[in-house]
C-alpha atoms as a PDB file:
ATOM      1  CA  UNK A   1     -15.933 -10.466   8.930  1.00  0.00           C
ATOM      2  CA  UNK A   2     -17.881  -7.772   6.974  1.00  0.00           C
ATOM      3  CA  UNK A   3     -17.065  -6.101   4.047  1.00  0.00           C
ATOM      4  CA  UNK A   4     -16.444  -2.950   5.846  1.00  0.00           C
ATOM      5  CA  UNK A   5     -14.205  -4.904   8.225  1.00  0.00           C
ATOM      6  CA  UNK A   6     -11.750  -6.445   5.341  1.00  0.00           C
ATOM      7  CA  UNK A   7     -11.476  -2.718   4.037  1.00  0.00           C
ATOM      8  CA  UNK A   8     -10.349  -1.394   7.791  1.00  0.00           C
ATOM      9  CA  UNK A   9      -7.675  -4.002   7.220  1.00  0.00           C
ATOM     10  CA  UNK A  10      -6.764  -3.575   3.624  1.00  0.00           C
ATOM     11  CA  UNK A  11      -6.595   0.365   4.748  1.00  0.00           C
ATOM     12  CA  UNK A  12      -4.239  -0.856   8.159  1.00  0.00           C
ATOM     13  CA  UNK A  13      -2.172  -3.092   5.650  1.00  0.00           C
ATOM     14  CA  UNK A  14      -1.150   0.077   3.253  1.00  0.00           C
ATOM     15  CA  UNK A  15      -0.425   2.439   5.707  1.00  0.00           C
ATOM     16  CA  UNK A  16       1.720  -0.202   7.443  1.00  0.00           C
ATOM     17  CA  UNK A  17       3.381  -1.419   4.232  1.00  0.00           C
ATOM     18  CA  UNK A  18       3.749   2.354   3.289  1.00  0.00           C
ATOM     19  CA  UNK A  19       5.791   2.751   6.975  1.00  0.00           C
ATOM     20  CA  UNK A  20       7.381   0.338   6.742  1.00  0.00           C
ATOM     21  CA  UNK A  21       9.402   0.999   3.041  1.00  0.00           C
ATOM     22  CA  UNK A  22       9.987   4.651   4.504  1.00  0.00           C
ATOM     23  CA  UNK A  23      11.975   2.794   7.269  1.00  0.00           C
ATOM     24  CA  UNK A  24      13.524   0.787   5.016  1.00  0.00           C
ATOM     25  CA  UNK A  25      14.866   3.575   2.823  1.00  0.00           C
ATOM     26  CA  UNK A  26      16.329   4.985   6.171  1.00  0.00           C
ATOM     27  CA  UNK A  27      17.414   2.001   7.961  1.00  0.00           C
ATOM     28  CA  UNK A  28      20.617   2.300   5.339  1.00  0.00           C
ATOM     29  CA  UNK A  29      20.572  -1.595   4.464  1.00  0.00           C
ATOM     30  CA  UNK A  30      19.266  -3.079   7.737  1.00  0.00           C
ATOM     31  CA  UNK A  31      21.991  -0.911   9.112  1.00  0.00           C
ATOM     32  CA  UNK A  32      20.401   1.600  11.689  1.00  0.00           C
ATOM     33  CA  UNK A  33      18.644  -0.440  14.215  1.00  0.00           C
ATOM     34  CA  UNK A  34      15.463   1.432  14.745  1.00  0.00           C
ATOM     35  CA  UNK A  35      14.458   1.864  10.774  1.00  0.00           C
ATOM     36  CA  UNK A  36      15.191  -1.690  10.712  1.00  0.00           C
ATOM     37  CA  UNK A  37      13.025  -2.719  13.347  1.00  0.00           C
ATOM     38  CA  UNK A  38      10.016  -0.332  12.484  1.00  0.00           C
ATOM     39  CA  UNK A  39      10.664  -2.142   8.641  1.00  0.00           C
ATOM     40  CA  UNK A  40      10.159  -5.638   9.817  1.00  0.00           C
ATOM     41  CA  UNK A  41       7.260  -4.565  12.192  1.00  0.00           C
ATOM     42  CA  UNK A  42       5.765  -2.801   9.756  1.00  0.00           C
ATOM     43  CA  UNK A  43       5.464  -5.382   7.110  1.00  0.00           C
ATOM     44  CA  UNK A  44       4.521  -7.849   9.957  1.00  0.00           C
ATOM     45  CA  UNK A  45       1.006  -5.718  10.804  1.00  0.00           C
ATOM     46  CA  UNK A  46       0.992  -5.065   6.719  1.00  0.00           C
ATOM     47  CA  UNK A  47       1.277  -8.637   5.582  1.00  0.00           C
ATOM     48  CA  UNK A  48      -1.346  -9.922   8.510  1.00  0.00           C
ATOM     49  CA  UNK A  49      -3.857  -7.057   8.041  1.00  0.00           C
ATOM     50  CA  UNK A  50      -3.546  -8.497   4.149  1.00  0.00           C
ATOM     51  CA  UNK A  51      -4.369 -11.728   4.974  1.00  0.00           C
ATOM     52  CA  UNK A  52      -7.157 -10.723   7.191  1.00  0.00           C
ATOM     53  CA  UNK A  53      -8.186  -8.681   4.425  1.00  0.00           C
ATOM     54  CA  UNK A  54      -8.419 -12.116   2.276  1.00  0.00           C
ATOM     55  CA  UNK A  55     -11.279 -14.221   3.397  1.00  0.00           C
ATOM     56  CA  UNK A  56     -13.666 -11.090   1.985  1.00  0.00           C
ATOM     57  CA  UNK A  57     -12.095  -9.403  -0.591  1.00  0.00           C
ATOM     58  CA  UNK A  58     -10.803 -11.642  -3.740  1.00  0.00           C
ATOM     59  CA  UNK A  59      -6.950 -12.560  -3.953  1.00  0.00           C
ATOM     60  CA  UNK A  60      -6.240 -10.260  -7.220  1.00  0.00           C
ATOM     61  CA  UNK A  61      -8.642  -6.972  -5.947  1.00  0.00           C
ATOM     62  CA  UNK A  62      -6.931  -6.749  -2.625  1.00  0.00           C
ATOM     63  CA  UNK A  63      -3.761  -7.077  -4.007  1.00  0.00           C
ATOM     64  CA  UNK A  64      -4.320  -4.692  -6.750  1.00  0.00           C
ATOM     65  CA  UNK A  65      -5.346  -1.808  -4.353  1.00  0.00           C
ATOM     66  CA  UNK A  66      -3.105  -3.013  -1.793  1.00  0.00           C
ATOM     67  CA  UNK A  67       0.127  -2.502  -4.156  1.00  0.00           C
ATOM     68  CA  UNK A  68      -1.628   0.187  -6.653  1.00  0.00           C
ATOM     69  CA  UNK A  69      -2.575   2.635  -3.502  1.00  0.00           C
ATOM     70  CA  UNK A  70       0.956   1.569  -2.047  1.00  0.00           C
ATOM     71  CA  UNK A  71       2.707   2.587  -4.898  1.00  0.00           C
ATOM     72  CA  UNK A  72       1.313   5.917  -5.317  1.00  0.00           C
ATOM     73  CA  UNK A  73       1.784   6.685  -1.652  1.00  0.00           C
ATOM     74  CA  UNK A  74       5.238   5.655  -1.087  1.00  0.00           C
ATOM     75  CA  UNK A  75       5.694   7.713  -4.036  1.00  0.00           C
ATOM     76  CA  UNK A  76       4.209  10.932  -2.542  1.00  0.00           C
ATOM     77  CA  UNK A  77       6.223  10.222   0.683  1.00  0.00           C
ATOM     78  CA  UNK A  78       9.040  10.136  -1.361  1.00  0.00           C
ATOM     79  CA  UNK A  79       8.527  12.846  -3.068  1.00  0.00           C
ATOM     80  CA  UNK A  80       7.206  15.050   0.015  1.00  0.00           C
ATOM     81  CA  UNK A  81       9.255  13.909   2.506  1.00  0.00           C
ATOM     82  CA  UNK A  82      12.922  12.857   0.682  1.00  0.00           C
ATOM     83  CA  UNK A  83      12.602  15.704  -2.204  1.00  0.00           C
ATOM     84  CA  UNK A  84      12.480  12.492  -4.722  1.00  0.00           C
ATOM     85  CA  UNK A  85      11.597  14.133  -7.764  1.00  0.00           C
ATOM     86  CA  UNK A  86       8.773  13.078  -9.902  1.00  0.00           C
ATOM     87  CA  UNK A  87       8.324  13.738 -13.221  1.00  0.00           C
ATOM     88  CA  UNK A  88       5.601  14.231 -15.772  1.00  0.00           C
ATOM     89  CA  UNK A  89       5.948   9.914 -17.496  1.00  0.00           C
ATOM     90  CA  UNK A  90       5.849   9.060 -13.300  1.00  0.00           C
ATOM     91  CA  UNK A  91       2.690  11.048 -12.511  1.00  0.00           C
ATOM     92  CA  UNK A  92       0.974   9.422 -15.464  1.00  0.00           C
ATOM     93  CA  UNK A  93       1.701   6.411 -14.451  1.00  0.00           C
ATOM     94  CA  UNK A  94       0.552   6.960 -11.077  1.00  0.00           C
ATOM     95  CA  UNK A  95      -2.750   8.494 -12.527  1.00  0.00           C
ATOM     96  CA  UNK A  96      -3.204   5.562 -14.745  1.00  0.00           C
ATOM     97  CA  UNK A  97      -2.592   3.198 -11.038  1.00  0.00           C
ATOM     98  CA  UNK A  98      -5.412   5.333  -9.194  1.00  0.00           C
ATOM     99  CA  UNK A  99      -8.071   4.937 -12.315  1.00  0.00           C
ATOM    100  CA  UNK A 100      -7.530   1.458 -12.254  1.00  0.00           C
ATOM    101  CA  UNK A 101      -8.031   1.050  -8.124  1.00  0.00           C
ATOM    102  CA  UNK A 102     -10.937   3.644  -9.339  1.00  0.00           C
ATOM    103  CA  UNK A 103     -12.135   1.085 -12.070  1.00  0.00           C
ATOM    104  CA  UNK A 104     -11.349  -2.227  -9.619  1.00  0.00           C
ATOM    105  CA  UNK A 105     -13.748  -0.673  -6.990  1.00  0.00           C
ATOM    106  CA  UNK A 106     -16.701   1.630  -8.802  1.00  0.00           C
ATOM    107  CA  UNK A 107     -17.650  -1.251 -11.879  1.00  0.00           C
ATOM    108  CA  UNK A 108     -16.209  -4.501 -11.008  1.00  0.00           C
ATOM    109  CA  UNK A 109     -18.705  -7.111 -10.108  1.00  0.00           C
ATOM    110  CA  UNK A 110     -15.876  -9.177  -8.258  1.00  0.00           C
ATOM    111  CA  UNK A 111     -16.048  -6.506  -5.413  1.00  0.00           C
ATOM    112  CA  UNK A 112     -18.907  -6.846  -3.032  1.00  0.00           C
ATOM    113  CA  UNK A 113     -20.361  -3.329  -3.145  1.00  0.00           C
END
């Protein structure tokens, strides 16, 4: 697997794991079938696409932009989609989330570039 390859499936994994914790927010508690089933789907295709992801990218640098890019996304869903509000200590944090996936990828010498 290329380099390019592992990030197609890091990418897959997010958007998955980003599905999938929308559905779980509306499945009510594994209470509304169809959330429920696009939750565990979800985090099936999330957590394989992750461990694809895994025999190029290092253990700690996938998981650091899988769950930093994660975070920030679910929390723009959230906020977009469920009128979550966000305020200004929450957007700083995010900030601070996307420098370091910034950081991770543009200087680190653990990530093939």
């Amino acid at each position: 697997m290329t380099l390019y390859q592992a990030y197609v499936y890091l990418t897959i994994a997010i958007v998955c794991e980003v599905i999938a914790t929308t559905a779980l927010k509306a499945s009510d508690g594994f209470t509304q079938l169809w959330p429920s089933v696009v939750t565990a789907v979800g985090y099936a295709i999330a957590f394989y696409c992750l461990a694809q992801t895994l025999k190029v990218i290092p253990t700690g640098v996938a998981y650091a932009l899988w769950s930093g890019i994660g975070i920030v996304l679910i929390s723009v869903v959230g906020w977009v989609v469920m009128k979550q509000v966000l305020d200004v200590p929450a957007l700083i944090g995010m900030g601070l989330i996307v420098a370091g996936v910034v950081v991770i990828n543009v200087f680190s010498s653990t990530v093939s570039h």
